[in-house]
N, C-alpha and C. Protein backbone atom coordinates (compact mmCIF):
# COMPACT_ATOMS: atom_id res chain seq x y z
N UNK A 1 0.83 -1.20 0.00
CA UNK A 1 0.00 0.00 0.00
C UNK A 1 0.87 1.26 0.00
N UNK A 2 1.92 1.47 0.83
CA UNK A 2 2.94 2.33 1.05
C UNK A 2 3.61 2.50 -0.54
N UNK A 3 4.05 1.70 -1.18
CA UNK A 3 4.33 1.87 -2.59
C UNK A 3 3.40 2.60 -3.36
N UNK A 4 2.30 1.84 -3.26
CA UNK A 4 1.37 2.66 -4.59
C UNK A 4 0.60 3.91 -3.77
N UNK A 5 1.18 4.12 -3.01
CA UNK A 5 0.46 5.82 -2.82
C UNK A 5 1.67 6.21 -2.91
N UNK A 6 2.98 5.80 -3.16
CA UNK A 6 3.96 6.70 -2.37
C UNK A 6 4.21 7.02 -1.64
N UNK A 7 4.50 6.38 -0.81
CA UNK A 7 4.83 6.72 0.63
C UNK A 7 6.31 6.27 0.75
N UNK A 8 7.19 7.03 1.15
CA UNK A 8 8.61 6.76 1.50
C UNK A 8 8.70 5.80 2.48
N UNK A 9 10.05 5.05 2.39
CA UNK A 9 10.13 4.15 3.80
C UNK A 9 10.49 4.75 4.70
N UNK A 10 10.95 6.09 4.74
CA UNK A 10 11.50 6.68 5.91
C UNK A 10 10.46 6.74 7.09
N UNK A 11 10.61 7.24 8.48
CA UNK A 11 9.40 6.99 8.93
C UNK A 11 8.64 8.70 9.03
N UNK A 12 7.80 8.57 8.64
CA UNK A 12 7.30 9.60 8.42
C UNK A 12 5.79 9.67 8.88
N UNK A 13 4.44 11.16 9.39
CA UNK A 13 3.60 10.85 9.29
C UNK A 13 2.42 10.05 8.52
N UNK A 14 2.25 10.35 7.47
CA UNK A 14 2.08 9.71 6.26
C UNK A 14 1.80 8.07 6.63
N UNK A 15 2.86 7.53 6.82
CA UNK A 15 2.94 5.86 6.82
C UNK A 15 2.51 5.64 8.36
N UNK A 16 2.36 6.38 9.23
CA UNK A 16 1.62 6.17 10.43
C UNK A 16 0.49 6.11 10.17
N UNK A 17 -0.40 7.35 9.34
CA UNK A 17 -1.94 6.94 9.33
C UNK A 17 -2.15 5.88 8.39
N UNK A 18 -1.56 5.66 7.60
CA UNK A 18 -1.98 4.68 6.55
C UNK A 18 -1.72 3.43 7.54
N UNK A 19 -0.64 2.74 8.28
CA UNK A 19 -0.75 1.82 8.55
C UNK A 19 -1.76 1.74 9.92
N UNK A 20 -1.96 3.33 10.76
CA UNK A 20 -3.15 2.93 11.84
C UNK A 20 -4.74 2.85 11.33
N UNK A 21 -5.09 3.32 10.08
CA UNK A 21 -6.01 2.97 9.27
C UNK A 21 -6.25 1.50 8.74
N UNK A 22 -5.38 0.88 8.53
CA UNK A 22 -5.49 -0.61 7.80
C UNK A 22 -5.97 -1.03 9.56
N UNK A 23 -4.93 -0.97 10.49
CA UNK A 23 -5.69 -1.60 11.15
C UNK A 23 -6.73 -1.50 11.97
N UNK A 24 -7.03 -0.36 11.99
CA UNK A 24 -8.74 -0.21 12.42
C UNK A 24 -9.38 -0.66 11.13
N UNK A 25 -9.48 -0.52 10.32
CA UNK A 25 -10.18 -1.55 9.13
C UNK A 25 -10.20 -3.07 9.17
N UNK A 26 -8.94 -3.40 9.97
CA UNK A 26 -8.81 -4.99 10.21
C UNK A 26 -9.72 -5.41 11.18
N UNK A 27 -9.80 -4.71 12.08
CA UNK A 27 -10.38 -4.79 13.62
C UNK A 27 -11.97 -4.90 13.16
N UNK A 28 -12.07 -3.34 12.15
CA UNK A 28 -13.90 -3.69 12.28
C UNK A 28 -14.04 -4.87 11.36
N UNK A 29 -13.40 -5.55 10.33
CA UNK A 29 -13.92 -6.42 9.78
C UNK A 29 -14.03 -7.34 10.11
N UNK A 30 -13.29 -7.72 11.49
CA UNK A 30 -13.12 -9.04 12.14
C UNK A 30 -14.32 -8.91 13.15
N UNK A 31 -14.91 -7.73 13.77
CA UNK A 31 -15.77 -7.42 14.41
C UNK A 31 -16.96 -8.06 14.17
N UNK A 32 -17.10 -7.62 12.70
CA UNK A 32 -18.28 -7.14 11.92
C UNK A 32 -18.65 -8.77 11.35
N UNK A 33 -17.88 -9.99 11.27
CA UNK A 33 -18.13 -11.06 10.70
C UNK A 33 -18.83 -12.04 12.59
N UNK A 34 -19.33 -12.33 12.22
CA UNK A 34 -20.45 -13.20 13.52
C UNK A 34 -19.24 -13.91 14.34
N UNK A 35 -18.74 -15.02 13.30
CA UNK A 35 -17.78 -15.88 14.33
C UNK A 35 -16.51 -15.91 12.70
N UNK A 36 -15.99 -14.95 13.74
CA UNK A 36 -14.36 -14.87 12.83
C UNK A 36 -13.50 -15.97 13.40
N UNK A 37 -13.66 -16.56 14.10
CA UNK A 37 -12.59 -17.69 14.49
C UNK A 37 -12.78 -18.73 13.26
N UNK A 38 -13.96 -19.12 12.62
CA UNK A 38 -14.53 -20.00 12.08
C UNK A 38 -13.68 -19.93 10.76
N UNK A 39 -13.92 -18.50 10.03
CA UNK A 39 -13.33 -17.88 9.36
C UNK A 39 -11.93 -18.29 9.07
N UNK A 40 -11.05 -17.94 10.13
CA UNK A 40 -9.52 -18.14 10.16
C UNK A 40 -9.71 -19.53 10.12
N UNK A 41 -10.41 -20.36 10.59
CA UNK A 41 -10.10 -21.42 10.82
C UNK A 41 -9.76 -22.52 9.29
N UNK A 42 -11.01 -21.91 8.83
CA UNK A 42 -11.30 -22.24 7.82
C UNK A 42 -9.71 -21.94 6.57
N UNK A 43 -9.16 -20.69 6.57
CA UNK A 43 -8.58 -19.92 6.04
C UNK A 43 -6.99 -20.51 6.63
N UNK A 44 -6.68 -21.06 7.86
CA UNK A 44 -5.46 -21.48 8.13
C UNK A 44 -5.34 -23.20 7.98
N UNK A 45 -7.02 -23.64 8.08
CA UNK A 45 -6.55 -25.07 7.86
C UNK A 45 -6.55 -25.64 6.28
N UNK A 46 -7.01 -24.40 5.55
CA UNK A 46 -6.56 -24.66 4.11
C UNK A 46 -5.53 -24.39 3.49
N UNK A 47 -4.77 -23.09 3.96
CA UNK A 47 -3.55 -22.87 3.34
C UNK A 47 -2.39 -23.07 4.36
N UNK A 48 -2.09 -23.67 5.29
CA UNK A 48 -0.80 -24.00 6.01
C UNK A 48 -0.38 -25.15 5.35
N UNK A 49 -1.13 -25.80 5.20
CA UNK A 49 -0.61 -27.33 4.51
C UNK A 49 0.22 -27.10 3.42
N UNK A 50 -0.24 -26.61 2.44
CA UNK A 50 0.09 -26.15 0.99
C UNK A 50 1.97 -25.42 0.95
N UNK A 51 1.48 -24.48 1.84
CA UNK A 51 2.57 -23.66 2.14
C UNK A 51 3.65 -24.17 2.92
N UNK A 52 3.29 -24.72 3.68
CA UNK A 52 4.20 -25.60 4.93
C UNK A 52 5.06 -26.68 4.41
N UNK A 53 4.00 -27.55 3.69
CA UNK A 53 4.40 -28.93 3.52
C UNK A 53 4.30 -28.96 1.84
N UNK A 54 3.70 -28.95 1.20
CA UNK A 54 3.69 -29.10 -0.18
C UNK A 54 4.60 -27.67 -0.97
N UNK A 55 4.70 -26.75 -0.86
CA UNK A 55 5.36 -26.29 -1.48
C UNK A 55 7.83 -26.38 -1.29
N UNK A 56 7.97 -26.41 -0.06
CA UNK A 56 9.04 -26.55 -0.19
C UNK A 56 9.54 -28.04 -0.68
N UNK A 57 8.78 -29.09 -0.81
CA UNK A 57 9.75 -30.00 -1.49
C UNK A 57 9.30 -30.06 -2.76
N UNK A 58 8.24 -29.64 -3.17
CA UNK A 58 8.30 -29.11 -5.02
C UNK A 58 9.49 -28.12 -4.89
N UNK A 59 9.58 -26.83 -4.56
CA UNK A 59 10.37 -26.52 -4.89
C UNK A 59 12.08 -26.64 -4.91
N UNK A 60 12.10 -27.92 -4.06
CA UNK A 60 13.24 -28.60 -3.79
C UNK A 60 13.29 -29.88 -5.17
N UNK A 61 12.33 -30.24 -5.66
CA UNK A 61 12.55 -31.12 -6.70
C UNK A 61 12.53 -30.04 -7.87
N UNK A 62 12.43 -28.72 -7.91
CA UNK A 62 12.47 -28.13 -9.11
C UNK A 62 13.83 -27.65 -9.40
N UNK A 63 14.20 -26.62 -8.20
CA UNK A 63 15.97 -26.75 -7.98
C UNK A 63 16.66 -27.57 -8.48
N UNK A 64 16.36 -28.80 -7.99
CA UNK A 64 17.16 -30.21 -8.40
C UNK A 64 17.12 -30.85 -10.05
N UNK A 65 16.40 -30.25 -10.09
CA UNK A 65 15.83 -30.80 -11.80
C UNK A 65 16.79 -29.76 -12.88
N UNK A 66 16.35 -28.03 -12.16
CA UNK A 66 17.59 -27.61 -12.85
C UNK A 66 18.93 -27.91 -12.73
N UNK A 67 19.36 -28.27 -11.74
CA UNK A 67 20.93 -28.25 -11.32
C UNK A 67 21.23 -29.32 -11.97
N UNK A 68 20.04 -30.43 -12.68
CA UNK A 68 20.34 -31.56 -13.22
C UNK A 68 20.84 -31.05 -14.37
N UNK A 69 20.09 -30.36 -14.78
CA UNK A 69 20.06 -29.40 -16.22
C UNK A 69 21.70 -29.45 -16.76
N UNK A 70 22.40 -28.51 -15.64
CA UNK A 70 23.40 -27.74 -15.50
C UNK A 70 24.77 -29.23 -15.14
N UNK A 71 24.46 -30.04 -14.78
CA UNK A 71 25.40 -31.26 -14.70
C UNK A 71 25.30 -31.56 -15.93
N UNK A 72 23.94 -32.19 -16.48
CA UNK A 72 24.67 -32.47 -17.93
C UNK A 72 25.09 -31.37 -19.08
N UNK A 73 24.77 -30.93 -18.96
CA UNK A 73 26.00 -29.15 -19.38
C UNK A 73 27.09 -29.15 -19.02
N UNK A 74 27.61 -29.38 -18.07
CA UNK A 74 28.81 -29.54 -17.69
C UNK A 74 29.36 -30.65 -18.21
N UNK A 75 28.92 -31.88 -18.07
CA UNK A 75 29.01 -33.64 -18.53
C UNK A 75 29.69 -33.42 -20.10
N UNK A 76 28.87 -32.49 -20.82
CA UNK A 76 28.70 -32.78 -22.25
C UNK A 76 30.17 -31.42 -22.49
N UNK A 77 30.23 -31.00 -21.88
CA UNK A 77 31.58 -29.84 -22.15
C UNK A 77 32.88 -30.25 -21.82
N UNK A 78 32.48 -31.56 -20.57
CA UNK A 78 33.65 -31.88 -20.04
C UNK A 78 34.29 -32.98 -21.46
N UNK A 79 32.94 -33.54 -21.97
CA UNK A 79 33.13 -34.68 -22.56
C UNK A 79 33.29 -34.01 -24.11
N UNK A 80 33.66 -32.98 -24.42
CA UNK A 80 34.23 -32.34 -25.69
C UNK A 80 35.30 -31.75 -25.50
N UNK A 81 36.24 -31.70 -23.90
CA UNK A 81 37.10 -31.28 -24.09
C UNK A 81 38.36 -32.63 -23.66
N UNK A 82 37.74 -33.54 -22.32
CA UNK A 82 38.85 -34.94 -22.73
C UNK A 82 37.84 -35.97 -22.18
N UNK A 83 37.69 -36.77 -23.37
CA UNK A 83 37.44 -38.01 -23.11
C UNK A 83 38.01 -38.79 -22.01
N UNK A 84 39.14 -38.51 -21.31
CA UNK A 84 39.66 -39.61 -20.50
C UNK A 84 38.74 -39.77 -19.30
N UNK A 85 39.03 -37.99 -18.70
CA UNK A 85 38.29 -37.88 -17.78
C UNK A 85 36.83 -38.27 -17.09
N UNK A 86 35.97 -38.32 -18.27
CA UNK A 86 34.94 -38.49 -18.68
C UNK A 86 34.59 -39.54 -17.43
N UNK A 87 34.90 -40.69 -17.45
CA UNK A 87 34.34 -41.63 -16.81
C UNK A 87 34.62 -41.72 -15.35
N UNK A 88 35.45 -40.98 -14.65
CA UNK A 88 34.91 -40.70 -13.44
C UNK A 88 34.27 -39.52 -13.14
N UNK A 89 33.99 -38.31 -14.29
CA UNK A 89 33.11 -37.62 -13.71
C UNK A 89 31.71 -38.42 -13.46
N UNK A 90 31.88 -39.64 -14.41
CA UNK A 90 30.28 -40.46 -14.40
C UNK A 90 30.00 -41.18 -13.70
N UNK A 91 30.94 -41.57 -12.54
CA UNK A 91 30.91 -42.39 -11.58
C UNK A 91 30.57 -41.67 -10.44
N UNK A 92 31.01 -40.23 -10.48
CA UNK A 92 30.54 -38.94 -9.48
C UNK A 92 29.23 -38.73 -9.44
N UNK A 93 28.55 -38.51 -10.88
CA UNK A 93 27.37 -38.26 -10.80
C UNK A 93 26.43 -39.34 -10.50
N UNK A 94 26.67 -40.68 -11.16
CA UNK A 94 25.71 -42.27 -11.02
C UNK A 94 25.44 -42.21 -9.41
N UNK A 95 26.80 -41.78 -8.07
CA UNK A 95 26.93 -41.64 -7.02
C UNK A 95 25.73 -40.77 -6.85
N UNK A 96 25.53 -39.82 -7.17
CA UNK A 96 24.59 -38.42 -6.57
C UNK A 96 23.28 -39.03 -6.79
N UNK A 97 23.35 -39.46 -8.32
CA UNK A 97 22.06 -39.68 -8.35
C UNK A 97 21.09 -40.58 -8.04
N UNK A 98 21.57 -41.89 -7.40
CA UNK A 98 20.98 -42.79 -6.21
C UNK A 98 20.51 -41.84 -5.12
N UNK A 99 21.13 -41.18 -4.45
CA UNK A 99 20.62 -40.65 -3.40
C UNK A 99 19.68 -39.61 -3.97
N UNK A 100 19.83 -38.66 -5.51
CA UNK A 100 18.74 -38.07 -5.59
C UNK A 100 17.40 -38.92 -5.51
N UNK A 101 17.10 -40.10 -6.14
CA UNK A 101 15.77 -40.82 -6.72
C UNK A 101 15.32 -41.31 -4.96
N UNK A 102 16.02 -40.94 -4.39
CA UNK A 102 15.59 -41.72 -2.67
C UNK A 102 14.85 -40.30 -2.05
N UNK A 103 15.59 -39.43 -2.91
CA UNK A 103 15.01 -38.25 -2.20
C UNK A 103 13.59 -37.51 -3.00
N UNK A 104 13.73 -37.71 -4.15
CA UNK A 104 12.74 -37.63 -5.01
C UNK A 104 11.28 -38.28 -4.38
N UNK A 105 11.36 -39.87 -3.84
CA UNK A 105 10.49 -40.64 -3.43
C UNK A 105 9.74 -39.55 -2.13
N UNK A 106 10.71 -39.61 -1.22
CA UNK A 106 10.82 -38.56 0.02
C UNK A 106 10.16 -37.62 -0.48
N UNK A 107 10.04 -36.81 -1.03
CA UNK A 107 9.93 -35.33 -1.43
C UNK A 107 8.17 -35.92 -1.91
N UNK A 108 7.90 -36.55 -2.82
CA UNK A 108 6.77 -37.07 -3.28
C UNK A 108 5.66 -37.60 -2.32
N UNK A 109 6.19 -38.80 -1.23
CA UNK A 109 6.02 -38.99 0.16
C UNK A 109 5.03 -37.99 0.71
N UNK A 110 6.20 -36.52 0.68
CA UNK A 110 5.49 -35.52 2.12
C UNK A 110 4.40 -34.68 0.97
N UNK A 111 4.57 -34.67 0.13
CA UNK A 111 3.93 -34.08 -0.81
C UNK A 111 2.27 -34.92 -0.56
N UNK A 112 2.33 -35.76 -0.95
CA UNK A 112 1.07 -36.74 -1.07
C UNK A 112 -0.10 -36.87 0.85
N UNK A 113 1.25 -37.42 0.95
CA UNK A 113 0.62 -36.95 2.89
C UNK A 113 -0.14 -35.69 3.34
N UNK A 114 0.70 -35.30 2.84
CA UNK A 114 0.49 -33.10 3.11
C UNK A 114 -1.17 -33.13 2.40
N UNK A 115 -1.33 -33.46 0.79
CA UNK A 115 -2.75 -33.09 0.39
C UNK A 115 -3.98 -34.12 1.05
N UNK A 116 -3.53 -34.97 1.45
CA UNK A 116 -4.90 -35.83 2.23
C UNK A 116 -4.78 -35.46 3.60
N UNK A 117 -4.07 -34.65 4.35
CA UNK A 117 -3.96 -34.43 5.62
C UNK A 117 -4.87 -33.13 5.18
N UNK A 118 -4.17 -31.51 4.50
CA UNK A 118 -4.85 -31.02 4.01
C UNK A 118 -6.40 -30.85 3.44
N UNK A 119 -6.70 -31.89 2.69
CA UNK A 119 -8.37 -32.06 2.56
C UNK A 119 -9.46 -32.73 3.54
N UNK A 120 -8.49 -33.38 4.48
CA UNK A 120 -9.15 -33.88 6.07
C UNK A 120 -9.42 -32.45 6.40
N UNK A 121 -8.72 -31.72 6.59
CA UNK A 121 -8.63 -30.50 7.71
C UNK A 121 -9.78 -29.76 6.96
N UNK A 122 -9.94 -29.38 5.88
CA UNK A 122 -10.10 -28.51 5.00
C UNK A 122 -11.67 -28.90 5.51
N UNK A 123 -11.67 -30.45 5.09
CA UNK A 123 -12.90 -30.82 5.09
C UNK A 123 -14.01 -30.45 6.84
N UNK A 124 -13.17 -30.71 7.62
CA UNK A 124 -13.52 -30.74 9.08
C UNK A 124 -13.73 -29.40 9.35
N UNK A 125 -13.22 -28.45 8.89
CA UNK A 125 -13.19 -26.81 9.27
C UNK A 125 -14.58 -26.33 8.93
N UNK A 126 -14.90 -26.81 6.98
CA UNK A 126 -16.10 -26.38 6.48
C UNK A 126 -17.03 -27.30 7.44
N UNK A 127 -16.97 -28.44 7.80
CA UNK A 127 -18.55 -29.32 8.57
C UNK A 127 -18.50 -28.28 9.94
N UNK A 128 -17.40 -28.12 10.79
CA UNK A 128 -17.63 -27.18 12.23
C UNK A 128 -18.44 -25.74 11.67
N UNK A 129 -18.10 -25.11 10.59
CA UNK A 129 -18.12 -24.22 10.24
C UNK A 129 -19.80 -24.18 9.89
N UNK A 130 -20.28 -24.89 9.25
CA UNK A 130 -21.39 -24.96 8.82
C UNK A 130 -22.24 -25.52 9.93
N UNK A 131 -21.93 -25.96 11.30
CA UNK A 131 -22.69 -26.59 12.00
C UNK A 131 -22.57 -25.48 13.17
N UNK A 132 -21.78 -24.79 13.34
CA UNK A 132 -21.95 -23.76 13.83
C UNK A 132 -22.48 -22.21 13.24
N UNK A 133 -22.58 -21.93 12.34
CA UNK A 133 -22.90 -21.26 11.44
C UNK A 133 -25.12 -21.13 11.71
N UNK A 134 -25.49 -22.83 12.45
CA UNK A 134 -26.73 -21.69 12.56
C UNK A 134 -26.97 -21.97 13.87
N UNK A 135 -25.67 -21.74 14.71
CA UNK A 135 -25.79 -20.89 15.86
C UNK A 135 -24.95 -19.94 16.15
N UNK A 136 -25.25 -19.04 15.02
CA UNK A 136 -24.39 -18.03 14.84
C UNK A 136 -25.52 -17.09 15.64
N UNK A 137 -24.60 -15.98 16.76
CA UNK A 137 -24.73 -15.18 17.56
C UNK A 137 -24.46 -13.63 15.84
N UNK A 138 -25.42 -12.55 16.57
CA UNK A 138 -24.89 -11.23 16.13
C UNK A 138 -23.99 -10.94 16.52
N UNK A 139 -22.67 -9.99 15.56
CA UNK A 139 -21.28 -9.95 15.62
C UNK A 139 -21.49 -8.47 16.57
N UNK A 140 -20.11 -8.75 17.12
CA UNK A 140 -19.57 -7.90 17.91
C UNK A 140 -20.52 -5.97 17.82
N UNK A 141 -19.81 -6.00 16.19
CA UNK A 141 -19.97 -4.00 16.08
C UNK A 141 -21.54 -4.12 15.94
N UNK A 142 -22.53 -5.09 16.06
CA UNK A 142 -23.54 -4.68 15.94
C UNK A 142 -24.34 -4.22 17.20
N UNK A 143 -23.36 -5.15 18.72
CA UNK A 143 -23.73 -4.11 19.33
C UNK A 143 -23.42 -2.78 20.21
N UNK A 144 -22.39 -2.59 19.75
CA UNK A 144 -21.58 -1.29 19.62
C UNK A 144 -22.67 -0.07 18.40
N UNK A 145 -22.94 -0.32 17.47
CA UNK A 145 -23.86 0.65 16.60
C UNK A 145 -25.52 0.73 17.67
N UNK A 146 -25.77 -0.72 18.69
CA UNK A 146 -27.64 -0.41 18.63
C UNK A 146 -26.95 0.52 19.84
N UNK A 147 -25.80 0.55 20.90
CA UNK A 147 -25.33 0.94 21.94
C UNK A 147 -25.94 2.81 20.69
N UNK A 148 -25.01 2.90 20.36
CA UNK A 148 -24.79 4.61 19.98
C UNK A 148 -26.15 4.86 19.04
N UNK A 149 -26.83 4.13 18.45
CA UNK A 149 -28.36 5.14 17.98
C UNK A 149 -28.82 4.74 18.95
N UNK A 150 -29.31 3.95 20.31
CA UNK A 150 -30.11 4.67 21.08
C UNK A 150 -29.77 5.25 21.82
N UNK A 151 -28.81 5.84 22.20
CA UNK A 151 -27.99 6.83 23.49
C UNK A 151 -28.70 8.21 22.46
């Protein structure tokens, strides 16, 4: 937000009201929803998984896939400039790459776990959510507003 209005990082007035504005905006909207716990709930037991557990070992098998890239690039340069050498760089790599395909499995493993743990949760959040939902109480600012029109 500070970017697209322009607002300097220095600390300045400016970036005080803007950031004590967002959060009185945060406050009434969390107010203003009946049962905001439900909400988050809903909202953290769907995306922690993803983020937590499924994204760093994709992005650990994507890394790896390039760097594979970049070995046989290297393999094929080494192997146009001496053949001799050649065959223990290939005994270096045959080495690596056992332990990559163990880790590959691994990586696939937490991946797979992560989305059925994930759609358990996901699933359990929306049934609480909906079963509490019609014993949903009026939210907070509503009675903060009947408080100030009848005073």
């Amino acid at each position: 937000m500070e970017d697209c209005m322009n607002i300097s990082r220095d600390f300045n007035s400016k970036r005080c009201v803007l950031r004590t504005c967002l959060t009185v905006l945060a406050i009434v909207l969390a107010e203003s929803v009946p049962r905001f716990d439900l909400v988050m709930s809903i909202i953290g037991g769907t995306f922690t998984g993803p983020l937590v557990f499924m994204l760093p070992p994709l992005m650990f098998l994507k890394i790896r896939k390039l760097s594979r890239r970049r070995e046989e690039q290297f393999t094929n340069e080494v192997k146009a400039e001496k053949a001799t050498s050649l065959e223990s760089c290939k005994f270096v790599v045959e080495k690596f790459t056992d332990r990559a395909n163990v880790e590959s499995i691994f990586c696939l493993w937490i991946v797979a776990i992560s989305i059925l743990l994930t759609s358990a949760t996901s699933y359990i959040n929306f049934s609480n959510a909906i079963y509490s939902y019609n014993n949903a109480s009026r939210p907070c600012i509503y009675n903060i507003s009947t408080i100030l029109i009848n005073s």
